[in-house]
N, C-alpha and C. Protein backbone atom coordinates (compact mmCIF):
# COMPACT_ATOMS: atom_id res chain seq x y z
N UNK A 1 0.83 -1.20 0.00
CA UNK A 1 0.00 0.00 0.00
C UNK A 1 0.87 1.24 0.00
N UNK A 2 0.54 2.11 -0.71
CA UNK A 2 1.48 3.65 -0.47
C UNK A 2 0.42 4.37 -0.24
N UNK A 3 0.22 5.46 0.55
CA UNK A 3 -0.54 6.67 0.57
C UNK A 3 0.41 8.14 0.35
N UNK A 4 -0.52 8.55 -0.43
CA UNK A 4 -0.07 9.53 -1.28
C UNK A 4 -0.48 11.46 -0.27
N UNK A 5 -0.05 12.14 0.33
CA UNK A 5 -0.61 13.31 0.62
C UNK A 5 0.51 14.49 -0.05
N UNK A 6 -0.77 15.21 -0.51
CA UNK A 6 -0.17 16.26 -1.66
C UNK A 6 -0.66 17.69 -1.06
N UNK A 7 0.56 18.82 -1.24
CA UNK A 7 0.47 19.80 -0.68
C UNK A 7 0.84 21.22 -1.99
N UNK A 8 0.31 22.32 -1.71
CA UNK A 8 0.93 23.20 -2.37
C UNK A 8 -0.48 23.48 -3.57
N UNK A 9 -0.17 24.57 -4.35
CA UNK A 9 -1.05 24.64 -5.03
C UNK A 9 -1.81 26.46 -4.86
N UNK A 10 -2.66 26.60 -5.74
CA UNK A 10 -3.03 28.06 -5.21
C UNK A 10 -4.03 28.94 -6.21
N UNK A 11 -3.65 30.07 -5.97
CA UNK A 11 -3.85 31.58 -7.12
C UNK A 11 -2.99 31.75 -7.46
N UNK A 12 -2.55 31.97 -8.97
CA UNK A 12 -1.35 32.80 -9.73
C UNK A 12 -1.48 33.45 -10.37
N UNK A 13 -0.98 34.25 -10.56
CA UNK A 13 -1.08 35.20 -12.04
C UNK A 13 -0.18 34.61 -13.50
N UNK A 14 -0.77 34.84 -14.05
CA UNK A 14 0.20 34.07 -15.60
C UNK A 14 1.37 34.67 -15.39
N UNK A 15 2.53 33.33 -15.81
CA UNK A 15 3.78 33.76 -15.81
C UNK A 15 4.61 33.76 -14.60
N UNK A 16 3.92 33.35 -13.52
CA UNK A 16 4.34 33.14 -12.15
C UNK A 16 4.90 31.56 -11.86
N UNK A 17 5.74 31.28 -10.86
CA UNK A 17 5.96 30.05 -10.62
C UNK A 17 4.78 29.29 -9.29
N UNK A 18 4.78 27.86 -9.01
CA UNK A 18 3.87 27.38 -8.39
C UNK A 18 4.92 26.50 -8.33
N UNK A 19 4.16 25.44 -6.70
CA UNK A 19 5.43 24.63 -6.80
C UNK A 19 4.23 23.58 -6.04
N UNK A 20 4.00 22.16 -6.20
CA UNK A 20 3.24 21.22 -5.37
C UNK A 20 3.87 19.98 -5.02
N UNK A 21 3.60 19.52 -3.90
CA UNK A 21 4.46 18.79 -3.57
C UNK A 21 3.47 16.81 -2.94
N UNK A 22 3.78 15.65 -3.36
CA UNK A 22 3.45 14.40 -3.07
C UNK A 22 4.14 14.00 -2.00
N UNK A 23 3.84 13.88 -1.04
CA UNK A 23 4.33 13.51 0.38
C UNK A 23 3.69 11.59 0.25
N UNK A 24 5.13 10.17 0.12
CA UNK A 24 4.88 9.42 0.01
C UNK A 24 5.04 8.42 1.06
N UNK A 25 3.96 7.67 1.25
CA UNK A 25 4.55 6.59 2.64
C UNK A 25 3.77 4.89 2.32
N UNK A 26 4.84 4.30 2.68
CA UNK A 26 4.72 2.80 2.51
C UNK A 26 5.40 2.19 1.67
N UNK A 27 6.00 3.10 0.69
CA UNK A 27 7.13 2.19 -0.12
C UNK A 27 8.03 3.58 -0.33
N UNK A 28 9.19 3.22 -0.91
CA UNK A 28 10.43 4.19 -0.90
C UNK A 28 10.18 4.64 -2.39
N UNK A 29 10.62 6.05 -2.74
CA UNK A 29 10.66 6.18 -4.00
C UNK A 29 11.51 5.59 -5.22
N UNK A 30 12.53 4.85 -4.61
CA UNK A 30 12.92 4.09 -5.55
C UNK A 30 12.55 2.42 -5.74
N UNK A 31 10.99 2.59 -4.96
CA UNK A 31 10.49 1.13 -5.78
C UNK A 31 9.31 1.52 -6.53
N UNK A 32 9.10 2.56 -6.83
CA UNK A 32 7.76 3.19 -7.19
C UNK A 32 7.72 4.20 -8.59
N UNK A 33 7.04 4.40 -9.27
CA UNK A 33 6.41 5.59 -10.22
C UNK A 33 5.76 6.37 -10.00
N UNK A 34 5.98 7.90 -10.07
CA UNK A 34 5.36 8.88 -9.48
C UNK A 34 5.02 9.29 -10.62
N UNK A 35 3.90 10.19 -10.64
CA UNK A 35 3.20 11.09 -11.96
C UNK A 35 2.40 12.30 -11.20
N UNK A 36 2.37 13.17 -11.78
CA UNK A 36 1.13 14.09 -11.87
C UNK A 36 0.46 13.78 -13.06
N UNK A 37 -0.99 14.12 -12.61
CA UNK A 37 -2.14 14.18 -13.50
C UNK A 37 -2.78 15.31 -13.28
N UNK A 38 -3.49 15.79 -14.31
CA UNK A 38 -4.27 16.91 -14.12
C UNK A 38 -5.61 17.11 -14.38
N UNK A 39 -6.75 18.16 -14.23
CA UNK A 39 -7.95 17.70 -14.77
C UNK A 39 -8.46 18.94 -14.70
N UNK A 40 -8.87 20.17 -16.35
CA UNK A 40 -9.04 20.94 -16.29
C UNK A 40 -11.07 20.79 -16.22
N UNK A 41 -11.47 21.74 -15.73
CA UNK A 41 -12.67 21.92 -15.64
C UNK A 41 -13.60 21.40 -17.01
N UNK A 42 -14.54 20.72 -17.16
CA UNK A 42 -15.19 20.27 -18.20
C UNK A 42 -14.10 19.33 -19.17
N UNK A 43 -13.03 19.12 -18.79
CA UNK A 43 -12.15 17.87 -19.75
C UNK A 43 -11.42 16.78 -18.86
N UNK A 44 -10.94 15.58 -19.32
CA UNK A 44 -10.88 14.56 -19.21
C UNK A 44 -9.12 14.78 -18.20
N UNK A 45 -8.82 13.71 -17.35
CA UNK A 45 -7.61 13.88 -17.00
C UNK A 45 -6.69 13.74 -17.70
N UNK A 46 -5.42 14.11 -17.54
CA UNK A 46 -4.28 14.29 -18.12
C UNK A 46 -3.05 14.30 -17.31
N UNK A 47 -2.54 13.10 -18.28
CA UNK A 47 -0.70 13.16 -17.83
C UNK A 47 -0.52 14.23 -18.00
N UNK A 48 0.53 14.78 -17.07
CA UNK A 48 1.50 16.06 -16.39
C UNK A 48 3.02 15.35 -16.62
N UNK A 49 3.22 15.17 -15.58
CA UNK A 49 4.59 14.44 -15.93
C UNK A 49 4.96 13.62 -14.36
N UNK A 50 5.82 12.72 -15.08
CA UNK A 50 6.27 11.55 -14.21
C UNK A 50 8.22 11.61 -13.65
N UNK A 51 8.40 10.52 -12.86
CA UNK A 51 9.38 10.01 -12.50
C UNK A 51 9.24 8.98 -11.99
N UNK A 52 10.20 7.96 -12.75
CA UNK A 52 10.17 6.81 -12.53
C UNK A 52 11.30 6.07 -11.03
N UNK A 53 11.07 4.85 -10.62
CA UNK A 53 11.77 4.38 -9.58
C UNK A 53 13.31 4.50 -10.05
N UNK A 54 14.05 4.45 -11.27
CA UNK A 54 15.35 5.23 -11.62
C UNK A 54 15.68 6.32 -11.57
N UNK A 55 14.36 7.40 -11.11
CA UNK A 55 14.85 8.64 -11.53
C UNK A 55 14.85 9.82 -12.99
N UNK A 56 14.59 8.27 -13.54
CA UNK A 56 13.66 9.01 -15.39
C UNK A 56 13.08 9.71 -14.88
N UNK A 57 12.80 10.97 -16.14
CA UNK A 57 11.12 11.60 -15.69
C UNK A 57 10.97 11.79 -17.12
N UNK A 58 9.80 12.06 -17.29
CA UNK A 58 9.15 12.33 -19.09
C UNK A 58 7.97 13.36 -18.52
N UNK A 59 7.73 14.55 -19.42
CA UNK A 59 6.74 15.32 -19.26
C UNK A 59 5.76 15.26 -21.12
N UNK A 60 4.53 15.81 -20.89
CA UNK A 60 3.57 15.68 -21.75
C UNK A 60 4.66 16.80 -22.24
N UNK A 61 4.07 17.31 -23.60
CA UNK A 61 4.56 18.53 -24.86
C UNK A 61 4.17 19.80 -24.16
N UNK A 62 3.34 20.15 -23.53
CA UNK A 62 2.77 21.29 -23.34
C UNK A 62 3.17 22.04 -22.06
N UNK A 63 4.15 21.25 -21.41
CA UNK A 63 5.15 21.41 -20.23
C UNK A 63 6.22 21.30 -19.93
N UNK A 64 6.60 21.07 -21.30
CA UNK A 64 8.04 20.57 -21.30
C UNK A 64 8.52 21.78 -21.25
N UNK A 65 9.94 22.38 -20.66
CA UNK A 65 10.40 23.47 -20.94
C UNK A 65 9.71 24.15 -19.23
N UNK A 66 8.97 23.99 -18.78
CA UNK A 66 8.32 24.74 -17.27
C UNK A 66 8.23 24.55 -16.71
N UNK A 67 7.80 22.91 -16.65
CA UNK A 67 7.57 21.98 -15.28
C UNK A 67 8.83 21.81 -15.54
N UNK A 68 8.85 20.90 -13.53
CA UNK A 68 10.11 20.32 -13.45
C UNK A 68 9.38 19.31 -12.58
N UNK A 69 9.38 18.03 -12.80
CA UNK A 69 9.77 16.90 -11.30
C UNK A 69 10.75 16.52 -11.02
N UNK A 70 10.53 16.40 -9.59
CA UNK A 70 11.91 16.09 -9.02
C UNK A 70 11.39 14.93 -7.65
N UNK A 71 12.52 14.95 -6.67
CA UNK A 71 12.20 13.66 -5.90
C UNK A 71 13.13 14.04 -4.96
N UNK A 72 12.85 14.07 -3.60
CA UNK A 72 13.71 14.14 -2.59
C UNK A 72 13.70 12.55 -1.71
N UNK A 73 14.37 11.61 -1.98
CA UNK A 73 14.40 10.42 -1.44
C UNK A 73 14.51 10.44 0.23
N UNK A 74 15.34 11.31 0.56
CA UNK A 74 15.08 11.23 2.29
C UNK A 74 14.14 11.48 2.76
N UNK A 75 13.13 12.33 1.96
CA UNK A 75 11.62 13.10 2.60
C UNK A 75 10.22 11.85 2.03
N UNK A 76 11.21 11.30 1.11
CA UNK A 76 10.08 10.19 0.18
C UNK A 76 9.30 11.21 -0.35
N UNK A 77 9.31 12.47 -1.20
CA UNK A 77 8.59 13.81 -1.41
C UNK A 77 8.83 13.31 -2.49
N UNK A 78 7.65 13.84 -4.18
CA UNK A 78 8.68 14.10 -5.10
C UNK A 78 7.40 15.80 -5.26
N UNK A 79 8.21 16.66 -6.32
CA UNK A 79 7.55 17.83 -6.56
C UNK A 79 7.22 18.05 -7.94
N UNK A 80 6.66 18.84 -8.30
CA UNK A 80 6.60 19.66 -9.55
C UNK A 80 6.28 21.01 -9.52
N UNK A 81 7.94 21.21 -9.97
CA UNK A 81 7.88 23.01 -9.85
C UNK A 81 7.23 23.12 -11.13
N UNK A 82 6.70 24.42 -11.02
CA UNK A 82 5.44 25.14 -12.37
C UNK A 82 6.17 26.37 -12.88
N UNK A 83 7.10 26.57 -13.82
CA UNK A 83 7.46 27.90 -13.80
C UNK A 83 6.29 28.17 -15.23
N UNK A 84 6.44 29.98 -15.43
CA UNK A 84 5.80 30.43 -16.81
C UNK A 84 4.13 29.99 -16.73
N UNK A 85 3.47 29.64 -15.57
CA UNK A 85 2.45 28.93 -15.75
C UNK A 85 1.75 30.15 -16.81
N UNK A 86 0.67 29.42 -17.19
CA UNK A 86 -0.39 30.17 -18.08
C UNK A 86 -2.19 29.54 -17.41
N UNK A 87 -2.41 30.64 -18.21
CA UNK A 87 -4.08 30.11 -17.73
C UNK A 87 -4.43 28.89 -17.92
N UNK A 88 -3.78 27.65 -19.22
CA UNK A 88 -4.53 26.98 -19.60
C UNK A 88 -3.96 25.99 -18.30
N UNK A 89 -2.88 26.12 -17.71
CA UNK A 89 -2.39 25.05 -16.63
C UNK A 89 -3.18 25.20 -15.92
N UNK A 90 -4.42 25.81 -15.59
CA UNK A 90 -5.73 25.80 -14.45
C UNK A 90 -6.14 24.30 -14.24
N UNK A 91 -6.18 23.75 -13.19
CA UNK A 91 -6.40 22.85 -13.34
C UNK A 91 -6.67 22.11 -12.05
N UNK A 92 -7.08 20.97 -11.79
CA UNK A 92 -6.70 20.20 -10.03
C UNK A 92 -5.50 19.11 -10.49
N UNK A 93 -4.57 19.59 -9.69
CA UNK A 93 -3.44 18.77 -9.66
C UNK A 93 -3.51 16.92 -9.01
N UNK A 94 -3.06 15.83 -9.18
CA UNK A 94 -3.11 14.64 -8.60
C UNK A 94 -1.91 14.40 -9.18
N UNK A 95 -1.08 13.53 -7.78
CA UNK A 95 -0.29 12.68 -7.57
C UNK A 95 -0.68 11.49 -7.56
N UNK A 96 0.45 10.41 -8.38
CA UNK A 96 -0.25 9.38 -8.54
C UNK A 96 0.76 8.05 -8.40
N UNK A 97 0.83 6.85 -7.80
CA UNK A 97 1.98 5.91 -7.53
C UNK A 97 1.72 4.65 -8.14
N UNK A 98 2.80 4.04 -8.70
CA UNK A 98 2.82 2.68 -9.13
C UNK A 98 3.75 1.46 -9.22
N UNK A 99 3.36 0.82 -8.14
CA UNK A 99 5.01 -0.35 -8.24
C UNK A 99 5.77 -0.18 -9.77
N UNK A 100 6.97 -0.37 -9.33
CA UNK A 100 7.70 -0.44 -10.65
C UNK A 100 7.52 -1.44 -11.59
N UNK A 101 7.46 -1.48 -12.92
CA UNK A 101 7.09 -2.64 -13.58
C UNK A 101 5.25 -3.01 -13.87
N UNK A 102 4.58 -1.74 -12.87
CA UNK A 102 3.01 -2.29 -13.42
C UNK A 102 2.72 -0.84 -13.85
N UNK A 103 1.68 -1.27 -15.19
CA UNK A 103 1.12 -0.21 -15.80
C UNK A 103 0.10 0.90 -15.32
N UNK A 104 -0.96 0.04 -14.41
CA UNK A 104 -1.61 1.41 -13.62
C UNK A 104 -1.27 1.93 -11.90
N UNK A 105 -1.74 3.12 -12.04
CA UNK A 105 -1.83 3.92 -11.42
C UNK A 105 -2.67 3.36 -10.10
N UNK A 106 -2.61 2.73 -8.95
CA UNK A 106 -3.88 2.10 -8.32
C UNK A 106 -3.65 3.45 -6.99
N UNK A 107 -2.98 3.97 -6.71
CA UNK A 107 -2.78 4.98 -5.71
C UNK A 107 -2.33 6.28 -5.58
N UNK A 108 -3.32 6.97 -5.17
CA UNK A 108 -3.53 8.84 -5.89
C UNK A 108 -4.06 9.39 -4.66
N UNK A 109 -3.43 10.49 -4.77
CA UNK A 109 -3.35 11.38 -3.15
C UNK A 109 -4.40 12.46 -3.89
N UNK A 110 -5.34 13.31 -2.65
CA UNK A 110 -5.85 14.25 -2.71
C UNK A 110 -5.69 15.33 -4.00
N UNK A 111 -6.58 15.86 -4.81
CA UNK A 111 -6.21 17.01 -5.43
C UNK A 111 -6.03 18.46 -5.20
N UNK A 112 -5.20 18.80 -6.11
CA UNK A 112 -4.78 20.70 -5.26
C UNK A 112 -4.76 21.40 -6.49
N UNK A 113 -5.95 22.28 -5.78
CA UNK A 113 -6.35 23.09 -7.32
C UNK A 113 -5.42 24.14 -7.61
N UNK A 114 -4.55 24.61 -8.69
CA UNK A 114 -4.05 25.62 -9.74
C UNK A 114 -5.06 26.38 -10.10
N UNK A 115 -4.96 27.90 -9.92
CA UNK A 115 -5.73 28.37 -10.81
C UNK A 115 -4.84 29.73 -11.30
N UNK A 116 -4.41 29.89 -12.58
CA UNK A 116 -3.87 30.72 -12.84
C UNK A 116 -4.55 32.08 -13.87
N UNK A 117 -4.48 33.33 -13.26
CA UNK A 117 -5.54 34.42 -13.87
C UNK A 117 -4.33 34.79 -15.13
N UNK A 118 -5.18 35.27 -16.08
CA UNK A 118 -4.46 36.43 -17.20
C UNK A 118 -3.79 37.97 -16.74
């Protein structure tokens, strides 16, 4: 079992940084897959970007270049800094965990809403 608690999140103005953070417990981050997902108002969720139990990370196209994940192994934390956000990154943020080696997602911490003004 991992439980996932996620912090951070807010009001921004476009072009501002944001920073949210997955607080992880029950397995270590290097047996696990971390992701953000996102889910803008009236549309479907969406990969954000990941890091894998190596330390990979891969982000969707539309974040590449702003986001950053990262992973603090002593805190079992991992983050995603938001720089340049824009309005369309409005969204509720989710953290999401997966033994290494399996394809879904079975454990997802609280969402933390983004909302970024023009």
């Amino acid at each position: 079992q991992v439980q996932l608690v996620a912090s951070g999140g807010g009001l921004v103005q476009a072009g501002d940084s944001l920073r949210v953070s997955c607080a992880a417990s029950g397995r270590t981050l290097d047996s696990i897959d971390m992701s953000w997902f996102r889910q803008a108002p009236g549309k479907e969720r969406e990969y954000v970007a990941g890091i894998k139990w190596n330390g990979s990370t891969d982000y969707t196209d539309s974040v590449k270049g702003r986001f950053t994940i990262s992973r603090d192994n002593a805190k079992n934390t991992v983050y995603l800094q938001k720089n340049n956000l824009m309005t369309e990154d409005t969204a509720v943020y989710y953290c999401a965990a997966r033994p290494r080696d399996m394809r879904s997602y079975d454990y997802w911490g609280q969402g933390r809403q983004v909302t970024v003004l023009s």
